[in-house]
Protein backbone atom coordinates (compact mmCIF):
# COMPACT_ATOMS: atom_id res chain seq x y z
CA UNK A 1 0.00 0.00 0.00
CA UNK A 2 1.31 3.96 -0.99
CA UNK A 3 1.42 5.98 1.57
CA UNK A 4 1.34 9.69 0.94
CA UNK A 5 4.78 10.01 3.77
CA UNK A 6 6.44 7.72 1.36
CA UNK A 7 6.76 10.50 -0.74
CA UNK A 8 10.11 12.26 -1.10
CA UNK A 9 9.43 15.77 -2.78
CA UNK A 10 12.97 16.95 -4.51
CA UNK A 11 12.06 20.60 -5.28
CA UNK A 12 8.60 22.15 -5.32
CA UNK A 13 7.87 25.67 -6.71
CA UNK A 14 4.12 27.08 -8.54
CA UNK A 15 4.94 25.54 -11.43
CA UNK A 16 7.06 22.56 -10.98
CA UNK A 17 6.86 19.29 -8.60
CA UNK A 18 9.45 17.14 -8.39
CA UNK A 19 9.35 13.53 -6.39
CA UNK A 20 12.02 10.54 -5.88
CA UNK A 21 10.20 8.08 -7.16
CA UNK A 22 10.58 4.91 -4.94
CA UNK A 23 11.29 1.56 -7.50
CA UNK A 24 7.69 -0.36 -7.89
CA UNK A 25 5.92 3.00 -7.98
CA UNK A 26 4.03 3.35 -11.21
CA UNK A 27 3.85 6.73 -12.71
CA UNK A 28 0.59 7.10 -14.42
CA UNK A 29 -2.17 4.36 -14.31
CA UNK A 30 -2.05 1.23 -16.20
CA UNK A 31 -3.78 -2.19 -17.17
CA UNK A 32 -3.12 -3.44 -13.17
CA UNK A 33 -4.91 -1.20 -12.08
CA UNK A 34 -2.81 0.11 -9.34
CA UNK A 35 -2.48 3.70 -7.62
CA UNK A 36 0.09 5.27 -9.29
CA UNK A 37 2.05 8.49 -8.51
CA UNK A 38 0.08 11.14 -10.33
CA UNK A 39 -2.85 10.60 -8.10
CA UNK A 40 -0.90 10.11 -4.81
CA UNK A 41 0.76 14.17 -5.95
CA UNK A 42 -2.92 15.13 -6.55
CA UNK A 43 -3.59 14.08 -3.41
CA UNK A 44 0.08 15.67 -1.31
CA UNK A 45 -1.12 19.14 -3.63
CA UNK A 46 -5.03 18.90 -2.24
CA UNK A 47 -3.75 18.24 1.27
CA UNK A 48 -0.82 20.47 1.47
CA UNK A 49 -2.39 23.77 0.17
CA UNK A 50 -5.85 22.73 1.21
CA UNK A 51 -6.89 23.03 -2.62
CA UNK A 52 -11.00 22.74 -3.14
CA UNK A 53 -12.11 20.37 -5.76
CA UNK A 54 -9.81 18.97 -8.62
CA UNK A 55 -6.12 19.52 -8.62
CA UNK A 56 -3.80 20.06 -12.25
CA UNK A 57 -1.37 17.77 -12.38
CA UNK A 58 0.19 17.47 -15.49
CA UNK A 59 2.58 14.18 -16.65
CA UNK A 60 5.50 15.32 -18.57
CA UNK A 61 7.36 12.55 -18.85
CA UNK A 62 7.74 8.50 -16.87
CA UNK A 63 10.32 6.10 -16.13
CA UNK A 64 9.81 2.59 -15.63
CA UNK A 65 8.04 0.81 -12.79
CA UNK A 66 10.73 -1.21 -11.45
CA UNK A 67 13.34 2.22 -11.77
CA UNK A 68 13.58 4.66 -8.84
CA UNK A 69 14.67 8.35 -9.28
CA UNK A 70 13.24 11.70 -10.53
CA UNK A 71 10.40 12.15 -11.98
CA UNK A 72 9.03 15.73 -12.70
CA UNK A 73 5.19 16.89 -12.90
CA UNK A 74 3.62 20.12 -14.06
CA UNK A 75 1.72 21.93 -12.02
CA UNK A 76 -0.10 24.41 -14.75
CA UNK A 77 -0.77 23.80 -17.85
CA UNK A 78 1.30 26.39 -19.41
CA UNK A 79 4.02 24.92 -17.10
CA UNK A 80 3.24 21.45 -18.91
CA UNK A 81 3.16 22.74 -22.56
CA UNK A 82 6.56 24.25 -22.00
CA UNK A 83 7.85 21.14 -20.44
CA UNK A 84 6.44 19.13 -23.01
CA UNK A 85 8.27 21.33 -25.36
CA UNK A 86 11.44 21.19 -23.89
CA UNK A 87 11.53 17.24 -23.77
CA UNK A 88 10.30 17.00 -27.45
CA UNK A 89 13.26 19.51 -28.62
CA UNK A 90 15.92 17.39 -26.34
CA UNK A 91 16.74 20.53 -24.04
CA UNK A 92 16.76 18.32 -20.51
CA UNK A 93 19.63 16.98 -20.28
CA UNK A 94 19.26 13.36 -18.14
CA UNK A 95 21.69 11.88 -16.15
CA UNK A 96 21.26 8.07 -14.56
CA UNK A 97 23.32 5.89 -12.66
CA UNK A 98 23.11 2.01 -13.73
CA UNK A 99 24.52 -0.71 -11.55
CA UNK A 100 26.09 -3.91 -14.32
CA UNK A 101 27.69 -6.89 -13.21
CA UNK A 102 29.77 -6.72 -16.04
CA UNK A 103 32.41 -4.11 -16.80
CA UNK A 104 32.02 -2.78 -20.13
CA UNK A 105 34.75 -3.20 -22.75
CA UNK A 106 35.10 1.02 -22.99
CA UNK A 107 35.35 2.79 -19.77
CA UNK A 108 32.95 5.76 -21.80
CA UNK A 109 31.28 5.20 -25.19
CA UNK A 110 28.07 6.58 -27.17
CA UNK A 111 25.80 3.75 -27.99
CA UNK A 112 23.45 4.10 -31.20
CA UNK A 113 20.83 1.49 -31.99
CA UNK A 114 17.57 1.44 -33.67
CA UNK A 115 14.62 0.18 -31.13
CA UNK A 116 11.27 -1.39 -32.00
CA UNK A 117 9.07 -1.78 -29.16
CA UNK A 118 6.78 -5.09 -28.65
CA UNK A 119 4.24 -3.47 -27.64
CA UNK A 120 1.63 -7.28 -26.38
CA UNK A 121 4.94 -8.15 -24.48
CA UNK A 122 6.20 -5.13 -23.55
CA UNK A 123 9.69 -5.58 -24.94
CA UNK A 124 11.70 -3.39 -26.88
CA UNK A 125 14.18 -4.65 -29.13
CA UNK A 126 17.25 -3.47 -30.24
CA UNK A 127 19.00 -3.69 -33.73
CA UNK A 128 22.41 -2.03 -35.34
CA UNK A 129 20.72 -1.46 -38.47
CA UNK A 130 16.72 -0.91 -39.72
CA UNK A 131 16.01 -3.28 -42.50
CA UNK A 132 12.43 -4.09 -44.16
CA UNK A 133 11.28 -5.76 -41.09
CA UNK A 134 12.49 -3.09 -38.76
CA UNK A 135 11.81 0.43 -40.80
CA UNK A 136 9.86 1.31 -37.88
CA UNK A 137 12.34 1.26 -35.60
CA UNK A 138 13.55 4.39 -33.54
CA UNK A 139 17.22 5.75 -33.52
CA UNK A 140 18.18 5.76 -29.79
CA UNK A 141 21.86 7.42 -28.73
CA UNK A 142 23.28 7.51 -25.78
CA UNK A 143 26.62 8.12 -23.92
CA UNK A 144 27.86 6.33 -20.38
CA UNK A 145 30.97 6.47 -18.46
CA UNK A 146 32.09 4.10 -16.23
CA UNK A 147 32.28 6.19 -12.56
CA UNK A 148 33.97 2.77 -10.28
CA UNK A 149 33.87 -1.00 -9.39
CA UNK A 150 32.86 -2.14 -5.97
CA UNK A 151 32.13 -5.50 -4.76
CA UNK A 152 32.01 -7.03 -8.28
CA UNK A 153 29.47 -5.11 -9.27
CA UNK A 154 30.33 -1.47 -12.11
CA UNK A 155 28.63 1.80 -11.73
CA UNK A 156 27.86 3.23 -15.07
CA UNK A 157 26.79 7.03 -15.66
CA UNK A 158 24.29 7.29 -18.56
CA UNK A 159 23.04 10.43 -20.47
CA UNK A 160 20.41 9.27 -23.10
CA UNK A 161 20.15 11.72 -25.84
CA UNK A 162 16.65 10.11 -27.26
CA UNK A 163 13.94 8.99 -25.22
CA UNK A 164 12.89 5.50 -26.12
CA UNK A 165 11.43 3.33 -24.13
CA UNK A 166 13.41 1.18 -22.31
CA UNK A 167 15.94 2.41 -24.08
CA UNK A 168 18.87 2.27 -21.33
CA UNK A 169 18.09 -1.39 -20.53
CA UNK A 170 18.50 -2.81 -24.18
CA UNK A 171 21.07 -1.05 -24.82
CA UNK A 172 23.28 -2.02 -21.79
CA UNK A 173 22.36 -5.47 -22.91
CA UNK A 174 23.26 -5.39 -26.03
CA UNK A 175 26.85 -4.81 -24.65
CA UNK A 176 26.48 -7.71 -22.40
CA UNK A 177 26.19 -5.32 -19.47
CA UNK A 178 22.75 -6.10 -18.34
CA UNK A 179 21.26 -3.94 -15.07
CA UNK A 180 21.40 -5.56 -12.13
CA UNK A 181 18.11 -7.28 -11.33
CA UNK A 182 16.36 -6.91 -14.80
CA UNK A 183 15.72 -10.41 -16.39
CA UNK A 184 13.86 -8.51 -18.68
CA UNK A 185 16.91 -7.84 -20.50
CA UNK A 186 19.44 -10.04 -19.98
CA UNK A 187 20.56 -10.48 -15.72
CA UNK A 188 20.79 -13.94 -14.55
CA UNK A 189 18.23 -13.29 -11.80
CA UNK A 190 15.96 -10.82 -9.91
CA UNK A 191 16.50 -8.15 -7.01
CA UNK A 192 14.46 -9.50 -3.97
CA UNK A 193 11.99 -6.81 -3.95
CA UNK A 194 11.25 -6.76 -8.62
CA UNK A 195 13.19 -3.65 -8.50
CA UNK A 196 16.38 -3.52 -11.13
CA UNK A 197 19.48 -0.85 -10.60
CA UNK A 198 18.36 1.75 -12.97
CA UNK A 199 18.33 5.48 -10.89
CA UNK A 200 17.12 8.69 -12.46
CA UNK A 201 19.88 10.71 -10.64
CA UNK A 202 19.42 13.95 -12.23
CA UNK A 203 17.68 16.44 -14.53
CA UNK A 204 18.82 19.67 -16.14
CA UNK A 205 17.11 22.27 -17.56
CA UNK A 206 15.79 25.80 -18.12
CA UNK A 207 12.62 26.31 -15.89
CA UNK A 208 10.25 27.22 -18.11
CA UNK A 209 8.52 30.35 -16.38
CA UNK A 210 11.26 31.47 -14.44
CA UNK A 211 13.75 30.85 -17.37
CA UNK A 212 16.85 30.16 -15.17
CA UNK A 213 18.50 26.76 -15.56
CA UNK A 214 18.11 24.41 -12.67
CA UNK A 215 19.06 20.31 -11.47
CA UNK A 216 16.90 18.93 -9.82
CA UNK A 217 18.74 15.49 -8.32
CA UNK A 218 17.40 12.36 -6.61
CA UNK A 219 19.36 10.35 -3.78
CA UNK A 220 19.55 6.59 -5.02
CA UNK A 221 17.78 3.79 -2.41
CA UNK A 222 18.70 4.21 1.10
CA UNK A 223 17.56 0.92 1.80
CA UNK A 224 19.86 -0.60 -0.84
CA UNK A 225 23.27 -1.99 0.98
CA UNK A 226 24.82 -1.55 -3.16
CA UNK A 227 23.08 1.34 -3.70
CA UNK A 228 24.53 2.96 -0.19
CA UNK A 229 28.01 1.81 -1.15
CA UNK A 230 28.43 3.48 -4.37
CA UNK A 231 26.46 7.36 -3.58
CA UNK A 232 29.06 7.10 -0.31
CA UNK A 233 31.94 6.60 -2.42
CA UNK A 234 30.94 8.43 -5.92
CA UNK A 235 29.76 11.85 -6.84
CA UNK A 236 28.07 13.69 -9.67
């Protein structure tokens, strides 16, 4: 069960809300059916500034169930259209932090593939090239560095240029340097609790009323032994 004290609020202003989105959370509602974390803000906004009636809450963008990290709503619509807009144009630059089991082969690199989503299986797939069968396929690009190794285990910083879904977990894989925990895509075996090691650690941006840039940054799983060892030891 949510609970509304669950809820870690990164930066709040008029326009913008921000929240570190515990893994397992949904972001917006889906076929199970489940609360997800648009309605639990509705309900932090309502309660907070003892709002009448509906509340706006706009969803500009989502990360994956099983992924923890930021996740950024809008809080007017005008606030949402120029969000929207600024995600659509590529102007946010993401940052995320990706515990692999394997070490990749370049300590940085810029990975471009063209991804096809499954859409009945929810699977994306990944290919170097698009041929007949694949002309649908998006271009996905992006770049990770290798920050440190501890305990067998790499910690990768990732800045995707596209948006795809999924898109950081296929392409890790297709490296052989599946995330920790998702069988989805290639690890040997789940995380106890169905979460994987994918963290939204960081978004940056210019705010678009107050037109000043800002980062707005997420503290990975405290309750994650792995997760505690690497934010003690590495920095962004």
């Amino acid at each position: 069960m949510l609970d509304l004290k669950n809820i870690k609020i990164v930066y709040e202003d008029n326009h913008l809300i921000a929240v570190n989105k515990p893994a397992g959370w949904l972001v917006q509602g889906d076929a199970t059916g489940d609360t997800p974390l648009s309605e639990y803000m509705k309900q932090y906004i309502k309660l907070r500034y003892k709002k009448p009636g509906d509340v706006f809450l706009g969803t500009i963008h989502r990360i994956d169930r099983p992924v923890s990290g930021v996740v950024i709503f809008a809080r007017t619509s005008k606030a949402l259209t120029r969000m929207n807009k600024l995600f659509q144009e590529r102007k946010v630059k993401k940052t995320y932090w990706a515990v692999t089991k394997e070490r990749p082969k370049d300590i940085t690199g810029k990975l471009t593939h063209f991804l096809l989503k499954d859409h009945t299986k929810n699977v994306t797939k990944a290919y170097d090239t698009i041929g007949k069968r694949t002309s649908k396929a998006k271009k996905s690009v992006l770049t990770y560095e290798l920050l440190g190794q501890m305990d067998g285990y790499c910690l990768l910083k990732i800045n995707p240029d596209t948006g795809r879904s999924h898109q950081i977990r296929v392409q890790l894989s297709m490296i052989d340097c599946p995330i920790k925990g998702d069988i989805k895509y290639g690890f040997r075996h789940p995380n106890d609790d169905g979460s994987i090691h994918l963290h939204s650690r960081s978004m940056t941006f210019v705010h678009p009323v107050k037109k000043e840039e800002i980062t707005i940054k997420a503290d990975t799983p405290k309750s994650d032994f792995l997760w505690r060892q690497f934010a003690a030891s590495f920095q962004d």
